[in-house]
PDB file of N, CA and C in Angstrom:
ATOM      1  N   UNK A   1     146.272-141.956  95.959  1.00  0.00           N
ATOM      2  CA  UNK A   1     146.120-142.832  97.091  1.00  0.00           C
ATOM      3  C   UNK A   1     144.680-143.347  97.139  1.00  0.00           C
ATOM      4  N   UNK A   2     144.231-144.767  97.865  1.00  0.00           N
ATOM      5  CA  UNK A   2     143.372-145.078  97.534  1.00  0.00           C
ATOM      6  C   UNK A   2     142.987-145.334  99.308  1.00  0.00           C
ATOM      7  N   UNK A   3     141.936-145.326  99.272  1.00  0.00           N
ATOM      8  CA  UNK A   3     141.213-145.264 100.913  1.00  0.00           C
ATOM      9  C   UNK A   3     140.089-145.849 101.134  1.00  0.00           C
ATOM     10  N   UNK A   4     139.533-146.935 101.976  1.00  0.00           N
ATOM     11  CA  UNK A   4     138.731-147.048 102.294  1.00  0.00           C
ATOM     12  C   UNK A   4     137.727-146.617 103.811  1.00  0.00           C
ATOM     13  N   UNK A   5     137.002-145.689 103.637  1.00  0.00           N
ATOM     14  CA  UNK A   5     136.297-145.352 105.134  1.00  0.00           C
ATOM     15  C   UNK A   5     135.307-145.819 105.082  1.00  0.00           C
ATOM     16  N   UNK A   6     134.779-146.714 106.375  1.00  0.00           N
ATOM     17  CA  UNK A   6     133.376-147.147 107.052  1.00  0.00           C
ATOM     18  C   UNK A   6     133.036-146.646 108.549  1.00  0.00           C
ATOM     19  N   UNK A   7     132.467-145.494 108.598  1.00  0.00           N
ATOM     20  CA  UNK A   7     131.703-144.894 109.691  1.00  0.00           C
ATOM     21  C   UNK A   7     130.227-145.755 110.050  1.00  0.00           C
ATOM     22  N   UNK A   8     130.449-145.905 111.495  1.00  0.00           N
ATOM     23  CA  UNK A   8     129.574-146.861 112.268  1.00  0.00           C
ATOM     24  C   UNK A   8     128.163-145.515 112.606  1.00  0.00           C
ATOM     25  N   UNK A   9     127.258-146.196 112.576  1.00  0.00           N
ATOM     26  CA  UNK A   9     126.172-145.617 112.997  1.00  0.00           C
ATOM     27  C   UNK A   9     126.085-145.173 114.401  1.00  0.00           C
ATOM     28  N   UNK A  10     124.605-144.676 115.039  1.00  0.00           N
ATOM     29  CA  UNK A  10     124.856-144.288 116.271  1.00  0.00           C
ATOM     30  C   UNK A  10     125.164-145.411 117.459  1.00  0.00           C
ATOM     31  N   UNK A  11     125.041-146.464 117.357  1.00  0.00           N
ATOM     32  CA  UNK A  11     125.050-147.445 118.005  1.00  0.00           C
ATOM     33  C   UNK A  11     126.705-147.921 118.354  1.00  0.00           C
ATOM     34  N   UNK A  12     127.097-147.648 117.345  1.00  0.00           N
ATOM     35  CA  UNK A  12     128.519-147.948 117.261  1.00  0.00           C
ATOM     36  C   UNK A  12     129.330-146.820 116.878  1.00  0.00           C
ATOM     37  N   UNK A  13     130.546-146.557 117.500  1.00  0.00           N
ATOM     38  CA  UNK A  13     131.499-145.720 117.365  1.00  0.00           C
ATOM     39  C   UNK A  13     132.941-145.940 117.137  1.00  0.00           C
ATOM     40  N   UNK A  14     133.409-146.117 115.267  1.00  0.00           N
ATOM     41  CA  UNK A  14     134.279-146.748 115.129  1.00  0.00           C
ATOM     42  C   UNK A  14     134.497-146.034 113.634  1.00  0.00           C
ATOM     43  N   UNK A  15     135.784-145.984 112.811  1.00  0.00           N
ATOM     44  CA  UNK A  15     136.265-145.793 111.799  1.00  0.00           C
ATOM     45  C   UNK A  15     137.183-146.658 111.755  1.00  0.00           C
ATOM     46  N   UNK A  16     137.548-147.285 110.419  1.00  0.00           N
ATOM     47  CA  UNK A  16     138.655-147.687 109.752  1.00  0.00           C
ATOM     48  C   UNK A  16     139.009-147.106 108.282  1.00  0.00           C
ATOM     49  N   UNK A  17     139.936-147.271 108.260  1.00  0.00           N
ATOM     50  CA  UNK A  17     140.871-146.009 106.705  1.00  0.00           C
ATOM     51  C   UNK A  17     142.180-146.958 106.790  1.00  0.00           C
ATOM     52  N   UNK A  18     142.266-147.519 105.338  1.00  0.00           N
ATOM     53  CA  UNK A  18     142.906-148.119 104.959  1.00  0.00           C
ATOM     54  C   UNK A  18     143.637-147.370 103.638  1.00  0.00           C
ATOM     55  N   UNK A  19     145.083-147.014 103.661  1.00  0.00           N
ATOM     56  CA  UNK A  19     145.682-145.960 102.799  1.00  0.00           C
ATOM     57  C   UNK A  19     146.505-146.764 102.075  1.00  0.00           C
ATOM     58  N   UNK A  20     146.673-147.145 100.325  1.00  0.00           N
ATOM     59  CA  UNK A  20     147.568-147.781  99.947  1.00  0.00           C
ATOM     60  C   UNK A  20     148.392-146.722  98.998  1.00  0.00           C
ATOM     61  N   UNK A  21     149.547-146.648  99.195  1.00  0.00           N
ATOM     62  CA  UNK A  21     150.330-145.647  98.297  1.00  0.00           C
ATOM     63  C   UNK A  21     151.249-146.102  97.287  1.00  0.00           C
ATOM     64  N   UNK A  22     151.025-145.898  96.325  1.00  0.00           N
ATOM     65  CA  UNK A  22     152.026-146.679  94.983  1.00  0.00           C
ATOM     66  C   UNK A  22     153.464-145.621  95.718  1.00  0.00           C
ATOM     67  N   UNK A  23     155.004-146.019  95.909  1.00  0.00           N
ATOM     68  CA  UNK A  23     155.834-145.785  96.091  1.00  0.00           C
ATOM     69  C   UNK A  23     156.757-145.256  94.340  1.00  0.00           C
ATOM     70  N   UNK A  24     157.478-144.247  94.998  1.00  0.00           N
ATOM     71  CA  UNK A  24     158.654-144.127  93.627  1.00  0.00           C
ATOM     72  C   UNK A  24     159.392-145.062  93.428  1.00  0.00           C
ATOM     73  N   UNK A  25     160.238-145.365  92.271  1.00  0.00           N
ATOM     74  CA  UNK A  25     161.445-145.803  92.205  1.00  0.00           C
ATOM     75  C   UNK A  25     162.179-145.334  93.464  1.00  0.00           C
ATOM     76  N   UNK A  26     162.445-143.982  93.641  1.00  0.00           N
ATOM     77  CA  UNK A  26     163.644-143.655  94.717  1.00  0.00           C
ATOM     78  C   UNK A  26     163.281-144.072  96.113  1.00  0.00           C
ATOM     79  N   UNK A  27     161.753-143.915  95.639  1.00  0.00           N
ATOM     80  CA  UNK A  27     161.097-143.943  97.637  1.00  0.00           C
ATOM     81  C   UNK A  27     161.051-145.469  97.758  1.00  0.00           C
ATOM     82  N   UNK A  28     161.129-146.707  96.714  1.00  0.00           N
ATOM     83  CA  UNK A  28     161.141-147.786  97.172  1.00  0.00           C
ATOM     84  C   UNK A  28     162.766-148.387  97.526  1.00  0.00           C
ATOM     85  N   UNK A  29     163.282-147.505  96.900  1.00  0.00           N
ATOM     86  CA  UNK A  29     165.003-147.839  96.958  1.00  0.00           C
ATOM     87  C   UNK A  29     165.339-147.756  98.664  1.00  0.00           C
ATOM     88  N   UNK A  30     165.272-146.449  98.720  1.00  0.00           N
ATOM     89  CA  UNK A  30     165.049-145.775 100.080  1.00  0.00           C
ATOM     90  C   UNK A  30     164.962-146.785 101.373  1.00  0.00           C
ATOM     91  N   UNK A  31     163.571-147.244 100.609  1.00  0.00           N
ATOM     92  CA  UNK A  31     162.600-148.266 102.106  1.00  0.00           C
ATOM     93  C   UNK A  31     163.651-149.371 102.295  1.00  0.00           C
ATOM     94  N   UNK A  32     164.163-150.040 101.000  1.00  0.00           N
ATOM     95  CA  UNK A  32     164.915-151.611 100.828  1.00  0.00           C
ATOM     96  C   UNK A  32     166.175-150.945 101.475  1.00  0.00           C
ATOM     97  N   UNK A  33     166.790-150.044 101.250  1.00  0.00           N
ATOM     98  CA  UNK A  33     168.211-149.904 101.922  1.00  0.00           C
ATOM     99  C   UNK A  33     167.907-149.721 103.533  1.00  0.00           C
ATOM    100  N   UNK A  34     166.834-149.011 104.153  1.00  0.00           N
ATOM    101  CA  UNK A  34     166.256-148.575 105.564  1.00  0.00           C
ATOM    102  C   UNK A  34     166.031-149.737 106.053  1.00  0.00           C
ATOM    103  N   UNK A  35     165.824-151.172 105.054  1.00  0.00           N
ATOM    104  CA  UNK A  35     165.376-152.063 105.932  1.00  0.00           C
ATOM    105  C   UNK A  35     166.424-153.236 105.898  1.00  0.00           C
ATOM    106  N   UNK A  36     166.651-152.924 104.970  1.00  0.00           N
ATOM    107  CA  UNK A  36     168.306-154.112 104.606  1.00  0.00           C
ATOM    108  C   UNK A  36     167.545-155.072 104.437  1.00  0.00           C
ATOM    109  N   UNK A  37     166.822-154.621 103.479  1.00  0.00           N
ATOM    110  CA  UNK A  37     165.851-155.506 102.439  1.00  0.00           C
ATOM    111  C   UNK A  37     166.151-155.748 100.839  1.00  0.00           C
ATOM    112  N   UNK A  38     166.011-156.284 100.065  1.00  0.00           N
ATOM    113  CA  UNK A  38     165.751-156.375  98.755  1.00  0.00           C
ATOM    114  C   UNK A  38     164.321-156.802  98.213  1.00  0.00           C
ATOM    115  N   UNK A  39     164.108-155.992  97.497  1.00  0.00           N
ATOM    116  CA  UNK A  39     162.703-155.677  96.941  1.00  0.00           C
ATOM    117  C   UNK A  39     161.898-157.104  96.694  1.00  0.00           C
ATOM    118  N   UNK A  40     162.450-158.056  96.108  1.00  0.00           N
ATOM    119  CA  UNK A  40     162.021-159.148  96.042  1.00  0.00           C
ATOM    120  C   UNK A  40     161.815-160.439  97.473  1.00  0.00           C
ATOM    121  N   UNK A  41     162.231-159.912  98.030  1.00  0.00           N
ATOM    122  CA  UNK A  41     162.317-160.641 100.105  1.00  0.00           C
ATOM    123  C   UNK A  41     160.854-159.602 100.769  1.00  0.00           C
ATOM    124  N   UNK A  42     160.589-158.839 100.043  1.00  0.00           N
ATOM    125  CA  UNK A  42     158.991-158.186 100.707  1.00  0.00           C
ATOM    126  C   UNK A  42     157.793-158.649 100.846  1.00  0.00           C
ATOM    127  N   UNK A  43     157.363-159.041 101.563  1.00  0.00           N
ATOM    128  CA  UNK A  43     156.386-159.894 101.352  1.00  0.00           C
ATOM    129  C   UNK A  43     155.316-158.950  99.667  1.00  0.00           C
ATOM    130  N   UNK A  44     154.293-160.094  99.454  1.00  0.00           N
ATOM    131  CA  UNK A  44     153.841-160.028  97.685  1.00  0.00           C
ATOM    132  C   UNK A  44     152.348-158.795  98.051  1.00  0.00           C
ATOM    133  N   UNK A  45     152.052-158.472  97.271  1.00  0.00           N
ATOM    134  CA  UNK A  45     150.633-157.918  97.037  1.00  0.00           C
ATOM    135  C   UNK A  45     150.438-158.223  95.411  1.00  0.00           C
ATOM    136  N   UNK A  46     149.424-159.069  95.053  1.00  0.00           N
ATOM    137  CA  UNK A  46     148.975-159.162  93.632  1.00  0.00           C
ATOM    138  C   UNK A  46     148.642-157.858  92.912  1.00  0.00           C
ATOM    139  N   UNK A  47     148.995-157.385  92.272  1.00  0.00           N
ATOM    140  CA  UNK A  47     148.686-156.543  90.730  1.00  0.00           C
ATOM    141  C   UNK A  47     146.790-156.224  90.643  1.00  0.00           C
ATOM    142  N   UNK A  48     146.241-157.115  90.741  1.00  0.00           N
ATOM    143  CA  UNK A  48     144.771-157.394  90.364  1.00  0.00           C
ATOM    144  C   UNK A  48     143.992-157.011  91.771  1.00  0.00           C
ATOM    145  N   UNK A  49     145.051-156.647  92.841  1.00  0.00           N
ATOM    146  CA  UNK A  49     144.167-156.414  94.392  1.00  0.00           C
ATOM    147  C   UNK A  49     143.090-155.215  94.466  1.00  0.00           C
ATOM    148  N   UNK A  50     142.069-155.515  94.377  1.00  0.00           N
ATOM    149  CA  UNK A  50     140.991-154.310  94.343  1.00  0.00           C
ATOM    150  C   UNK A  50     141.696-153.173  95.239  1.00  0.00           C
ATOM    151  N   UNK A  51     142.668-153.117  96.485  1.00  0.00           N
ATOM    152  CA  UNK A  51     142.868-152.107  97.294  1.00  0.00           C
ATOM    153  C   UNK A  51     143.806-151.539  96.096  1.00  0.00           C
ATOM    154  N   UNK A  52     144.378-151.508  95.323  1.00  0.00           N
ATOM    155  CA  UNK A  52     145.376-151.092  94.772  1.00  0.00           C
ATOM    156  C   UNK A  52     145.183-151.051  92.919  1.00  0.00           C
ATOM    157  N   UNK A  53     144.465-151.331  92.399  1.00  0.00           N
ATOM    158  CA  UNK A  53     144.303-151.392  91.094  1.00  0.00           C
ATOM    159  C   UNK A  53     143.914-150.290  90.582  1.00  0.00           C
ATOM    160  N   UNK A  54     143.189-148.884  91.750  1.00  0.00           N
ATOM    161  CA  UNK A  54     143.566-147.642  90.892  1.00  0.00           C
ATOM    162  C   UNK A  54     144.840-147.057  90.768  1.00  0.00           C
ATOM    163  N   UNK A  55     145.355-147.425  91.676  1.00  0.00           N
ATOM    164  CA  UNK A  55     146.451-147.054  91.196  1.00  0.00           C
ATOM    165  C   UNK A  55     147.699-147.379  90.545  1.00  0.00           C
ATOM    166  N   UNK A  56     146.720-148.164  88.965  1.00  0.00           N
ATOM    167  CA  UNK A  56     147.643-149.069  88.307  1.00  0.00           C
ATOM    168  C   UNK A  56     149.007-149.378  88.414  1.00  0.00           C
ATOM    169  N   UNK A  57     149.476-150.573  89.357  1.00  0.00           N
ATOM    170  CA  UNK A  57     150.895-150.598  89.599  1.00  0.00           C
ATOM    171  C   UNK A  57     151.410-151.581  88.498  1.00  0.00           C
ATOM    172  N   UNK A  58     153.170-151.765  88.511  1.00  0.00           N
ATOM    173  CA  UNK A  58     153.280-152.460  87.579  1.00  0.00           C
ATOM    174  C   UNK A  58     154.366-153.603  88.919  1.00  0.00           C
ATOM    175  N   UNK A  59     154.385-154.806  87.775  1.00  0.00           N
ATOM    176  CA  UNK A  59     154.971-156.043  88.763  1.00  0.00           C
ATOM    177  C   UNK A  59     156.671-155.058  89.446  1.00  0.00           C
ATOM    178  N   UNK A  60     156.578-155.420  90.622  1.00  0.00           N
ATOM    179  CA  UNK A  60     158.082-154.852  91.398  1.00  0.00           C
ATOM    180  C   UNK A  60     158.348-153.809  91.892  1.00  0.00           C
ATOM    181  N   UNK A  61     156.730-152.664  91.620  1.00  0.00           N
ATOM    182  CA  UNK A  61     156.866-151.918  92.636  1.00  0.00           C
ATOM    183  C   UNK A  61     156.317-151.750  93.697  1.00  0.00           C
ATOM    184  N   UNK A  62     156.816-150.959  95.097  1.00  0.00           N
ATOM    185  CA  UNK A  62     156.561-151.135  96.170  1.00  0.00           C
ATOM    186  C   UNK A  62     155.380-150.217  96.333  1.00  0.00           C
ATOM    187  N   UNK A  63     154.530-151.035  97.407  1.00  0.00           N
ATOM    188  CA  UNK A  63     153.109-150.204  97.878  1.00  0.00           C
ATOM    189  C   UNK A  63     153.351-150.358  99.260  1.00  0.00           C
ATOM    190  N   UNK A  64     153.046-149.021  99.736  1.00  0.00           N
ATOM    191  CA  UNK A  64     152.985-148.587 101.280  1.00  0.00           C
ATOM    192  C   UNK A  64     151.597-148.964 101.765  1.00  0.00           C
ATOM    193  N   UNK A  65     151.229-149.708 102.668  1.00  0.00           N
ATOM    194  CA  UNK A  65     150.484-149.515 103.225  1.00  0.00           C
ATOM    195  C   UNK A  65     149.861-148.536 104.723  1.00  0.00           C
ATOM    196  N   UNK A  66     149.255-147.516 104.846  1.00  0.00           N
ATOM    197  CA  UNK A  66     149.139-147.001 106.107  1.00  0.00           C
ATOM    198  C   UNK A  66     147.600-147.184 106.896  1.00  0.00           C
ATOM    199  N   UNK A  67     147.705-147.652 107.732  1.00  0.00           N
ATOM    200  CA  UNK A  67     147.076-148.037 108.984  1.00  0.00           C
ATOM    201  C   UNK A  67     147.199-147.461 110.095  1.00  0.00           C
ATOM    202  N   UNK A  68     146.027-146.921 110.910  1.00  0.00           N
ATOM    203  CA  UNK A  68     145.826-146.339 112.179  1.00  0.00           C
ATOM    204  C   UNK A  68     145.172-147.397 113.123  1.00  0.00           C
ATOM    205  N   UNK A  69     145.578-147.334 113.975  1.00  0.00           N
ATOM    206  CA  UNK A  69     145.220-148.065 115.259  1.00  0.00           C
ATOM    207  C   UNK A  69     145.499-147.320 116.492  1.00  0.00           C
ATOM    208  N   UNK A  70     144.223-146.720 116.784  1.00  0.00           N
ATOM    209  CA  UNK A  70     143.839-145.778 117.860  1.00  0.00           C
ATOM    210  C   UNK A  70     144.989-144.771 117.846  1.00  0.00           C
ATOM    211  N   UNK A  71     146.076-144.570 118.627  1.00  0.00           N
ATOM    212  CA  UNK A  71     146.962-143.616 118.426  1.00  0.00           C
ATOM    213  C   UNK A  71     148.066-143.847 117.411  1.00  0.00           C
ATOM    214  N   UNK A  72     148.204-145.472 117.304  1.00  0.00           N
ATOM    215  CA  UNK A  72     149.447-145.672 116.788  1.00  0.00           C
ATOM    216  C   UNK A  72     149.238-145.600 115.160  1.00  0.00           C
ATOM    217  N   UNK A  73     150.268-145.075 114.743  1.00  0.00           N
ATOM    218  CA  UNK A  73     149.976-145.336 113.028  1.00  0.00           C
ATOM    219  C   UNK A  73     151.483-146.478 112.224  1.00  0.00           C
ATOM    220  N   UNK A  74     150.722-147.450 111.340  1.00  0.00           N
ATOM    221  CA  UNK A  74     151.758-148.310 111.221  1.00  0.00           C
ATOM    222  C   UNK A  74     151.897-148.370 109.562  1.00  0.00           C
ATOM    223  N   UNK A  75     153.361-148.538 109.176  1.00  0.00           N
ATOM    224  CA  UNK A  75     152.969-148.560 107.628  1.00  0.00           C
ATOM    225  C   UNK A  75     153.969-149.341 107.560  1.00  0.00           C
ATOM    226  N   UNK A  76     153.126-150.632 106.878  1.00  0.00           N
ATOM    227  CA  UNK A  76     153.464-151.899 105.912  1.00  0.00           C
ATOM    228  C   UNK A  76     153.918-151.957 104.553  1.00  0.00           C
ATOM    229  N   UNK A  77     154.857-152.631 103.946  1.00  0.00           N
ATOM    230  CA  UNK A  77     155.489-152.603 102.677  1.00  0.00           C
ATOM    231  C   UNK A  77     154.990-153.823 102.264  1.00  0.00           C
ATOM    232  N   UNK A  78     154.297-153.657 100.754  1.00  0.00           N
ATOM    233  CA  UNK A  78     154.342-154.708  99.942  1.00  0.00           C
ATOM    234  C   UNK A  78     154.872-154.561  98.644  1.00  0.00           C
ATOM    235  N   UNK A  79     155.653-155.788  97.809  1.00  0.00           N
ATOM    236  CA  UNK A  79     155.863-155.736  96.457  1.00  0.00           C
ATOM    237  C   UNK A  79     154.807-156.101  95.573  1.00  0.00           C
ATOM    238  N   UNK A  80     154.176-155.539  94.070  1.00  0.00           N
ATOM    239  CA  UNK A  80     153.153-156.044  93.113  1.00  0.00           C
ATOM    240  C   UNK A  80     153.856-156.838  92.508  1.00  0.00           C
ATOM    241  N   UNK A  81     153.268-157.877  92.878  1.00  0.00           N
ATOM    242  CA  UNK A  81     153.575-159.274  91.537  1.00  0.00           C
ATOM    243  C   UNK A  81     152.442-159.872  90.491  1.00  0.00           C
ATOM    244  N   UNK A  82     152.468-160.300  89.354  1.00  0.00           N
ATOM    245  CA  UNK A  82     151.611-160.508  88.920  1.00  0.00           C
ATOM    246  C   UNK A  82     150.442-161.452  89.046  1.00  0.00           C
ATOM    247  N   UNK A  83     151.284-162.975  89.834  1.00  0.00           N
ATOM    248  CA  UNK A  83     150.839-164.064  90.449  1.00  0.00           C
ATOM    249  C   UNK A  83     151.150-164.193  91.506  1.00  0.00           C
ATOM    250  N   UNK A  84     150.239-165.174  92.613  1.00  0.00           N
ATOM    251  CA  UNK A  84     150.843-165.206  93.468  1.00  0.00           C
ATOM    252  C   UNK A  84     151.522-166.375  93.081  1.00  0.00           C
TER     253      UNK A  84
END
């Protein structure tokens, strides 16, 4: 998983953490049937996206995104394509 944290100095009191998770085959199957989706109707994330390029994906599989916002936690689906 790949993460970005920026802790605010004393002046400011704030974190953001941005979590991108390369998905399985099964765990992306999973998401598309949960959503009465097909993998290709997901919205895109490029292949080459610095948030995601350690964790070399290949075109068509699904990346989780997870996001916190104060209490709530939200996680976004994208497909890797090669172009946009």
């Amino acid at each position: 998983m790949v993460g970005v944290q920026l802790v605010a100095g004393s002046d400011f009191d704030f974190e953001i953490v941005v979590e991108h998770e390369l998905l399985s085959e099964s765990e992306s199957g999973k998401i598309s049937e949960k959503l009465k989706t097909p993998l290709n109707k997901f919205p895109k994330i490029l292949k080459s996206d610095p948030q995601i390029m350690d964790l070399s994906p290949l075109p068509g599989q699904l990346v989780a995104i997870h996001r916190k916002d104060l209490n709530v936690k939200y996680t976004y689906y994208r497909v890797v394509v090669d172009t946009a």
